[in-house]
N, C-alpha and C. Protein backbone atom coordinates (compact mmCIF):
# COMPACT_ATOMS: atom_id res chain seq x y z
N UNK A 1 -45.98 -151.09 -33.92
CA UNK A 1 -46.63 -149.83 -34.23
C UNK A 1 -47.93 -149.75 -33.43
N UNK A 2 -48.33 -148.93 -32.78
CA UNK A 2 -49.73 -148.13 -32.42
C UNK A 2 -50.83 -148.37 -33.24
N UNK A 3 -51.33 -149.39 -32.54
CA UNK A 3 -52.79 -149.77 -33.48
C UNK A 3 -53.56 -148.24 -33.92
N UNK A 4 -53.70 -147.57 -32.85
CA UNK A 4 -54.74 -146.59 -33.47
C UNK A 4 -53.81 -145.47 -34.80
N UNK A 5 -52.20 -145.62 -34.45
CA UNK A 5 -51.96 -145.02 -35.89
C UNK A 5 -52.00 -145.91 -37.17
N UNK A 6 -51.45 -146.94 -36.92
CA UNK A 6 -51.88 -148.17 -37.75
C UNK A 6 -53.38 -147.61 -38.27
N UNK A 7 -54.41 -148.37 -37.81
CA UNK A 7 -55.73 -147.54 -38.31
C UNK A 7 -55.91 -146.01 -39.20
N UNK A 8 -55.32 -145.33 -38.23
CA UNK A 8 -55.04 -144.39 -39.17
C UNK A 8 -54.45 -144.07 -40.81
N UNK A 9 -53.17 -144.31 -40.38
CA UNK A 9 -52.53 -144.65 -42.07
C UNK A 9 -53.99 -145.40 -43.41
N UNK A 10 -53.90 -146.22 -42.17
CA UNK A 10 -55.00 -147.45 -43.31
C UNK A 10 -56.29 -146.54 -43.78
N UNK A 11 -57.01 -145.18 -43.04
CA UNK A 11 -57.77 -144.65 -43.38
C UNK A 11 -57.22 -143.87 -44.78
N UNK A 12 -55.84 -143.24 -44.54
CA UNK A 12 -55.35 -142.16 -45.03
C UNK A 12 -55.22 -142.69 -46.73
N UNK A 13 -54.14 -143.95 -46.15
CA UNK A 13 -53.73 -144.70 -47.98
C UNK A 13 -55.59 -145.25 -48.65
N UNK A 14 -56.14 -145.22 -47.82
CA UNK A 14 -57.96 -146.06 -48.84
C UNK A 14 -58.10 -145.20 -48.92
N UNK A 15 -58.14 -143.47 -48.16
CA UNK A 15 -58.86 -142.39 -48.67
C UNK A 15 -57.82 -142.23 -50.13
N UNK A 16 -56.86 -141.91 -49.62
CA UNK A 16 -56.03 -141.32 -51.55
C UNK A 16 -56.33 -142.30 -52.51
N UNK A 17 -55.92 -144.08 -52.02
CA UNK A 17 -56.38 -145.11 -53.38
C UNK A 17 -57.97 -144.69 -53.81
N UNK A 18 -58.75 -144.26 -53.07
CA UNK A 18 -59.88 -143.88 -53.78
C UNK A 18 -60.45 -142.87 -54.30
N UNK A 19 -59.28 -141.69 -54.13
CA UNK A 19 -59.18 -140.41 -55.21
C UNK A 19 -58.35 -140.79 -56.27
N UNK A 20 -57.49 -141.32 -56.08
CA UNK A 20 -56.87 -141.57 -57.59
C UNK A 20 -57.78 -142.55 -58.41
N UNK A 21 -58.03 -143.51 -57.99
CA UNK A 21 -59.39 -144.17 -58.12
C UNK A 21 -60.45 -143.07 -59.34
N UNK A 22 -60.82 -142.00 -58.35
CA UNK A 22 -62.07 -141.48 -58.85
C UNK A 22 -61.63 -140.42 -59.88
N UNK A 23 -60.42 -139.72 -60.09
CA UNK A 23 -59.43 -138.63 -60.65
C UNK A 23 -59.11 -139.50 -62.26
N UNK A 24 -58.66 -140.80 -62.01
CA UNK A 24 -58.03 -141.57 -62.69
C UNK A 24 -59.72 -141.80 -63.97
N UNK A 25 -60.72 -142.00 -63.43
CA UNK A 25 -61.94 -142.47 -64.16
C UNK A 25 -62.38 -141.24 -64.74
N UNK A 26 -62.57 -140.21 -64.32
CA UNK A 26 -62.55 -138.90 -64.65
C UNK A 26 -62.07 -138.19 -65.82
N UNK A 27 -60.15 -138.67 -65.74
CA UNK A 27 -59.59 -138.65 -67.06
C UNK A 27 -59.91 -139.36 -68.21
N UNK A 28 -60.39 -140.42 -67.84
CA UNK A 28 -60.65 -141.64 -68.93
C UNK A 28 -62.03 -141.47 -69.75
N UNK A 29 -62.79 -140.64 -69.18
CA UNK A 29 -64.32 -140.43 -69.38
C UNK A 29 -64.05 -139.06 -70.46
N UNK A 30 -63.24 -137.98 -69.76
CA UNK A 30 -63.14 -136.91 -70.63
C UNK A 30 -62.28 -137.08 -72.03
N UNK A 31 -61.16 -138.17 -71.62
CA UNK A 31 -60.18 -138.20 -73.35
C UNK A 31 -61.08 -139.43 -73.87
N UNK A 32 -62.13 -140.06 -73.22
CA UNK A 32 -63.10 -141.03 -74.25
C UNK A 32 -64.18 -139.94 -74.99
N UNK A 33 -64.50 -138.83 -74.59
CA UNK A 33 -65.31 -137.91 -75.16
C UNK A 33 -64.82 -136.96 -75.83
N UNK A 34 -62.86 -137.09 -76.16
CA UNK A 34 -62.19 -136.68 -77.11
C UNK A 34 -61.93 -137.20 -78.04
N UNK A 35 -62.39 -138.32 -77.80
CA UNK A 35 -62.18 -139.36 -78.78
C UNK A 35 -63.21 -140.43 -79.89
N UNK A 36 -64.52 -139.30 -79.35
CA UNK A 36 -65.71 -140.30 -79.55
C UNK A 36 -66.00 -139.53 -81.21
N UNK A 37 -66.93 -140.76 -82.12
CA UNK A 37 -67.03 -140.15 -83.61
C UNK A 37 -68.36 -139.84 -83.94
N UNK A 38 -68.29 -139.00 -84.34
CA UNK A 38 -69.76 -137.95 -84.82
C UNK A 38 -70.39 -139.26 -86.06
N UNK A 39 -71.88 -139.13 -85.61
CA UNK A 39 -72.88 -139.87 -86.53
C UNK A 39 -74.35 -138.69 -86.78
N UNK A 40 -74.53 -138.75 -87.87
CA UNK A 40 -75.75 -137.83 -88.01
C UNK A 40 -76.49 -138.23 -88.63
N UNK A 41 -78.14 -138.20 -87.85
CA UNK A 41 -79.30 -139.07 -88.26
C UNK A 41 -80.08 -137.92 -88.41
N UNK A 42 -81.10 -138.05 -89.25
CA UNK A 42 -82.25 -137.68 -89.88
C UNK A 42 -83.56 -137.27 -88.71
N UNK A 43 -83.56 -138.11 -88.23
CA UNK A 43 -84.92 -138.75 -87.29
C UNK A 43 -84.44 -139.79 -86.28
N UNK A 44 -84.87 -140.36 -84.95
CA UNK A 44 -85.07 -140.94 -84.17
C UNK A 44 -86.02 -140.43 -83.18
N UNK A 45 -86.46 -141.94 -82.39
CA UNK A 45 -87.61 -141.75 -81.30
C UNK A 45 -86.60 -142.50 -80.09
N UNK A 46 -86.90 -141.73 -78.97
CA UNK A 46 -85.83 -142.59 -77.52
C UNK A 46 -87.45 -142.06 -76.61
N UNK A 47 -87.46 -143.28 -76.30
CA UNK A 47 -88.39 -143.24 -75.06
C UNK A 47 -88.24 -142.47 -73.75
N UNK A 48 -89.22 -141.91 -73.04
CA UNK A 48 -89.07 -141.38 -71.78
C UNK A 48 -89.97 -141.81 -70.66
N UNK A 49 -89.71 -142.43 -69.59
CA UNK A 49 -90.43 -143.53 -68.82
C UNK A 49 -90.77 -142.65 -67.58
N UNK A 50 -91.75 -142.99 -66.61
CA UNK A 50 -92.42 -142.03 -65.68
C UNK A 50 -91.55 -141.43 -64.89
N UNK A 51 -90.27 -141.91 -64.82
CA UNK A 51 -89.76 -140.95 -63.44
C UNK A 51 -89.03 -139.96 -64.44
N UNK A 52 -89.18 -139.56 -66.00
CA UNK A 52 -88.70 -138.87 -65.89
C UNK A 52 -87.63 -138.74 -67.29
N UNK A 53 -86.57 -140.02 -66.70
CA UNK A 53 -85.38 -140.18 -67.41
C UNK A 53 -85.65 -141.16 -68.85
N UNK A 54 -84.60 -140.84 -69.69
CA UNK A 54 -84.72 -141.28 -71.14
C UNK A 54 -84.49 -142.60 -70.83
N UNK A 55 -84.83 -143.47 -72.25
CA UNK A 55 -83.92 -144.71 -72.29
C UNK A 55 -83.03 -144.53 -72.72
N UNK A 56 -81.88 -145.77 -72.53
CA UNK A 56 -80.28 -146.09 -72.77
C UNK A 56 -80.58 -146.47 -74.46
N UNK A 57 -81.45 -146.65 -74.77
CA UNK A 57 -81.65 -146.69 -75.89
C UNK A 57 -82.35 -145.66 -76.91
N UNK A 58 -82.00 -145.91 -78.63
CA UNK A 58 -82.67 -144.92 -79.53
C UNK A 58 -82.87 -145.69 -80.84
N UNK A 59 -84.18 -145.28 -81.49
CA UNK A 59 -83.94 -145.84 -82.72
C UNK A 59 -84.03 -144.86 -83.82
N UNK A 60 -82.79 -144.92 -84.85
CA UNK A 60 -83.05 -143.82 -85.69
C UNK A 60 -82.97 -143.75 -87.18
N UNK A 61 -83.37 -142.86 -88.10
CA UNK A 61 -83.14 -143.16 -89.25
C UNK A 61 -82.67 -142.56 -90.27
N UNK A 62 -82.00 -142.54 -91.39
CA UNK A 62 -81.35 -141.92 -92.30
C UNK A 62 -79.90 -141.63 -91.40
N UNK A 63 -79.10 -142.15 -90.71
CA UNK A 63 -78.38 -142.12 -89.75
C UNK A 63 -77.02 -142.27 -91.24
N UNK A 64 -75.72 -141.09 -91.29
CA UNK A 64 -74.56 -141.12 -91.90
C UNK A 64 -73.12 -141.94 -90.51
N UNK A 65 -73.07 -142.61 -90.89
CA UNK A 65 -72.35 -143.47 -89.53
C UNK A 65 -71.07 -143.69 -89.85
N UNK A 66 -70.08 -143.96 -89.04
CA UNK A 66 -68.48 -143.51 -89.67
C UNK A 66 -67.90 -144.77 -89.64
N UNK A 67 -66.86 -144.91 -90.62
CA UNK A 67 -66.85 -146.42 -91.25
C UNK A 67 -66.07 -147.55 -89.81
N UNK A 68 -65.14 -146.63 -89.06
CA UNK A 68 -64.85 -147.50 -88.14
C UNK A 68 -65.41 -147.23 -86.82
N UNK A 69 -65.21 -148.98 -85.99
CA UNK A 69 -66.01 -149.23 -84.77
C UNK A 69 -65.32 -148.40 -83.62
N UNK A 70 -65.69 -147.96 -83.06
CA UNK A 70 -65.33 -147.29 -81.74
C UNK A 70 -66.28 -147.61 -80.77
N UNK A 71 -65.56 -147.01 -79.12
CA UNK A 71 -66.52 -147.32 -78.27
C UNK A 71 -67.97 -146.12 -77.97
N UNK A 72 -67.92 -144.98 -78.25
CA UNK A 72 -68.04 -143.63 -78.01
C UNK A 72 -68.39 -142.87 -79.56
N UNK A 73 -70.03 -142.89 -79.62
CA UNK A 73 -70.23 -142.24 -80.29
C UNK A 73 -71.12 -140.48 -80.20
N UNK A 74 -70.49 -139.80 -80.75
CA UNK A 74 -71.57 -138.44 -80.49
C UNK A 74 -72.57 -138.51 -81.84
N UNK A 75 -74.07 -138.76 -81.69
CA UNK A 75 -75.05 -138.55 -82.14
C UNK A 75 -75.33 -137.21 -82.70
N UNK A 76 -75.89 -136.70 -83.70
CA UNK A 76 -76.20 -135.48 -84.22
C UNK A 76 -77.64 -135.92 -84.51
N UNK A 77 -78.50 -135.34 -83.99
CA UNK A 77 -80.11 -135.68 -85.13
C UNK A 77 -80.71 -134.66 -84.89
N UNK A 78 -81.33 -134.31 -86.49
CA UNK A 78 -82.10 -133.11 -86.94
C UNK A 78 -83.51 -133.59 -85.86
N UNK A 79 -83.76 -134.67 -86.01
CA UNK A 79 -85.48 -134.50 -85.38
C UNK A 79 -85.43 -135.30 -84.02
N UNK A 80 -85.55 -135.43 -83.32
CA UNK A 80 -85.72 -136.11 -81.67
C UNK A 80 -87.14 -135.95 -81.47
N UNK A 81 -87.38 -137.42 -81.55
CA UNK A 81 -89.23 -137.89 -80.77
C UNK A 81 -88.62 -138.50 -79.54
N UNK A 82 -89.51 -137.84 -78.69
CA UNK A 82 -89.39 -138.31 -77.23
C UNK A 82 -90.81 -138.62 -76.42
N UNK A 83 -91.24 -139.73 -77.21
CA UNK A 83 -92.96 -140.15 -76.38
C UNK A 83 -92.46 -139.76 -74.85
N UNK A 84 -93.73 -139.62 -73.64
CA UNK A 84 -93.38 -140.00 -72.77
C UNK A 84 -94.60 -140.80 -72.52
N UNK A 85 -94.15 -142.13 -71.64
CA UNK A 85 -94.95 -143.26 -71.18
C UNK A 85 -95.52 -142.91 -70.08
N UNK A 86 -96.76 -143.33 -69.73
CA UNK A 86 -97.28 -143.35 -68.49
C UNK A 86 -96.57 -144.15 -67.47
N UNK A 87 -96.56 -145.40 -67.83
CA UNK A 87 -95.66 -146.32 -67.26
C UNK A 87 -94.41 -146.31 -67.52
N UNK A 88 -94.06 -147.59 -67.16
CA UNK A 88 -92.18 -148.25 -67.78
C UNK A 88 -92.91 -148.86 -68.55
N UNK A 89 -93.64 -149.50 -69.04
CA UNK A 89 -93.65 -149.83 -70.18
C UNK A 89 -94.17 -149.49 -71.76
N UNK A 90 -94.05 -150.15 -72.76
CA UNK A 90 -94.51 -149.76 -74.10
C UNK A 90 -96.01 -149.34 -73.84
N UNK A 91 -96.21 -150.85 -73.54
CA UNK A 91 -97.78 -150.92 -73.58
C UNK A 91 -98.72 -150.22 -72.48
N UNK A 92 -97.87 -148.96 -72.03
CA UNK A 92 -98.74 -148.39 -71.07
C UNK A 92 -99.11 -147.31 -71.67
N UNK A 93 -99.19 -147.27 -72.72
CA UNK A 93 -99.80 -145.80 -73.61
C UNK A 93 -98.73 -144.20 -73.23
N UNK A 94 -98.94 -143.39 -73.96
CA UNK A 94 -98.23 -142.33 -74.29
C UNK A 94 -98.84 -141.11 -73.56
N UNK A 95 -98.09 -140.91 -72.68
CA UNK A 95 -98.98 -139.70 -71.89
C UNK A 95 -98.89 -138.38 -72.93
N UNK A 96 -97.34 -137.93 -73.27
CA UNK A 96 -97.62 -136.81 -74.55
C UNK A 96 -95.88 -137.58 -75.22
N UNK A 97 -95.94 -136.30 -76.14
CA UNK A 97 -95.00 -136.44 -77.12
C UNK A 97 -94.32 -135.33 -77.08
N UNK A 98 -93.15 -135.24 -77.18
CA UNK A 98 -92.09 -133.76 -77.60
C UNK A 98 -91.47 -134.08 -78.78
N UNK A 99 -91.25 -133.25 -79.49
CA UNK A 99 -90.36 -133.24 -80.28
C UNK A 99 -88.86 -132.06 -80.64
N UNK A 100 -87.73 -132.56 -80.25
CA UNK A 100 -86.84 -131.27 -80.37
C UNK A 100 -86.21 -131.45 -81.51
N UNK A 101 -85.54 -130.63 -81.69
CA UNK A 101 -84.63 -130.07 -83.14
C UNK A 101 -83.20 -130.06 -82.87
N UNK A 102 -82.34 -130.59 -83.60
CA UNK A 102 -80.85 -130.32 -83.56
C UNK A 102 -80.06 -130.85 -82.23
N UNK A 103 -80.56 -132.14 -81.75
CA UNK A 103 -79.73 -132.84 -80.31
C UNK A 103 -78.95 -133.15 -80.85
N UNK A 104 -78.28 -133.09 -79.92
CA UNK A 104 -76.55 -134.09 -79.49
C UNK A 104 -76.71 -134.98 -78.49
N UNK A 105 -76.64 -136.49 -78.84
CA UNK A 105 -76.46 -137.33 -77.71
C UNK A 105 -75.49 -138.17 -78.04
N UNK A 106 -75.15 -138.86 -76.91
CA UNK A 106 -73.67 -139.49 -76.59
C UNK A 106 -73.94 -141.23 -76.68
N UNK A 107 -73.64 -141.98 -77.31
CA UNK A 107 -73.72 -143.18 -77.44
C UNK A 107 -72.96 -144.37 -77.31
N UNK A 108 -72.81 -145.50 -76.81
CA UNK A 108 -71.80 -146.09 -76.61
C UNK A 108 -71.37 -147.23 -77.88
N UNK A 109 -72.71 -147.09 -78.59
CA UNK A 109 -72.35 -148.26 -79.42
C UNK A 109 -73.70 -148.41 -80.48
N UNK A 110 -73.85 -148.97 -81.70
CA UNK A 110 -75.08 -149.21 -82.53
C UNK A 110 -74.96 -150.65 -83.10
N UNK A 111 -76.19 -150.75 -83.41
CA UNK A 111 -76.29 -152.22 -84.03
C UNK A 111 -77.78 -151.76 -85.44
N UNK A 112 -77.18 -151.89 -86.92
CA UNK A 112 -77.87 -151.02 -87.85
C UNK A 112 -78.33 -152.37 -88.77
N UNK A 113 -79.42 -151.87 -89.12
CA UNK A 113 -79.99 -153.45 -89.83
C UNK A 113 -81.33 -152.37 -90.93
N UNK A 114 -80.60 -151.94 -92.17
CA UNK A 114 -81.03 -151.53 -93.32
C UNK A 114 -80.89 -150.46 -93.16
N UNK A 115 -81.99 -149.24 -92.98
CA UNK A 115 -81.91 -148.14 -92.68
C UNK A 115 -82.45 -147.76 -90.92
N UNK A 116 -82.35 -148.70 -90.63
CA UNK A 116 -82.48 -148.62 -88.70
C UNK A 116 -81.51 -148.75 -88.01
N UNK A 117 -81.45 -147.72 -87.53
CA UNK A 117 -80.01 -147.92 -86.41
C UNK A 117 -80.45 -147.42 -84.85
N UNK A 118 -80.20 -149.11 -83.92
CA UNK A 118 -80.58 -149.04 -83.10
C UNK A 118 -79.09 -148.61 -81.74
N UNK A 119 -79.13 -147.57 -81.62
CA UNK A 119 -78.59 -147.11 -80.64
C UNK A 119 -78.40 -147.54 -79.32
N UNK A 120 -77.25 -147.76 -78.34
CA UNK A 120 -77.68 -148.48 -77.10
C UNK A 120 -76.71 -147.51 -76.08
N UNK A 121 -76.67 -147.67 -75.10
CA UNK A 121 -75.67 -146.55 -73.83
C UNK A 121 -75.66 -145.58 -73.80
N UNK A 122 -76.62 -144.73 -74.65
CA UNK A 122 -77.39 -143.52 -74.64
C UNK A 122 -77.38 -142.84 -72.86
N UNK A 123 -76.39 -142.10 -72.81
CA UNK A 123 -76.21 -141.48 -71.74
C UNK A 123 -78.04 -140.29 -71.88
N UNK A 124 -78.37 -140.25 -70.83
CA UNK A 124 -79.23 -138.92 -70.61
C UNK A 124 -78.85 -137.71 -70.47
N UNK A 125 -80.05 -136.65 -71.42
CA UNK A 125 -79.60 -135.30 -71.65
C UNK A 125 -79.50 -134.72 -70.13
């Protein structure tokens, strides 16, 4: 065979393996967000760090949480504190504070210890 069609093909089959690839993850993301279980908290605070974006994390409270584990949770909370940091870190003080009403965020997983439930894979709004 013709190296340069050889080459070719080889472009053609990595270009499609990497749409089905990207088509295939696509599906899996949308029937995981058909599949994810509603939790509704009271209150939580999720940090917001200088460039901008939230943390992957939340901590919240009075949280109604559904008895089985899944990977994919949708968050409901009446109150959302969102410090924002000067820095990345804690200890760099609080440039301001927002507070919104009635979010929906998407979660991958919690770990709850009394009435604290610490949230983690907190996709950004």
């Amino acid at each position: 065979m013709n190296p340069t069609l050889r080459r070719l093909l080889g472009v053609t089959a990595a270009a499609a393996t990497g749409a089905a690839a990207l088509l295939g993850t696509g599906v899996g993301a949308a029937d995981a967000a058909g599949r994810a279980h509603h939790a509704y908290c009271d209150r939580s605070v999720r940090p917001v760090w200088t460039g901008g974006d939230p943390s992957r994390n939340m901590t919240a409270h009075g949280c109604d949480l559904p008895d089985d584990g899944r990977r994919w949770y949708t968050v409901e909370v009446d109150d959302l504190v969102e410090p924002h940091y000067r820095t990345d870190y804690l200890d760099g003080g609080v440039e301001r504070t927002e507070t919104t009403h009635d979010r929906t965020i998407r979660c991958m997983g919690y770990i709850s210890h009394g009435d604290t439930v610490d949230w983690f894979g907190c996709v950004p709004h």
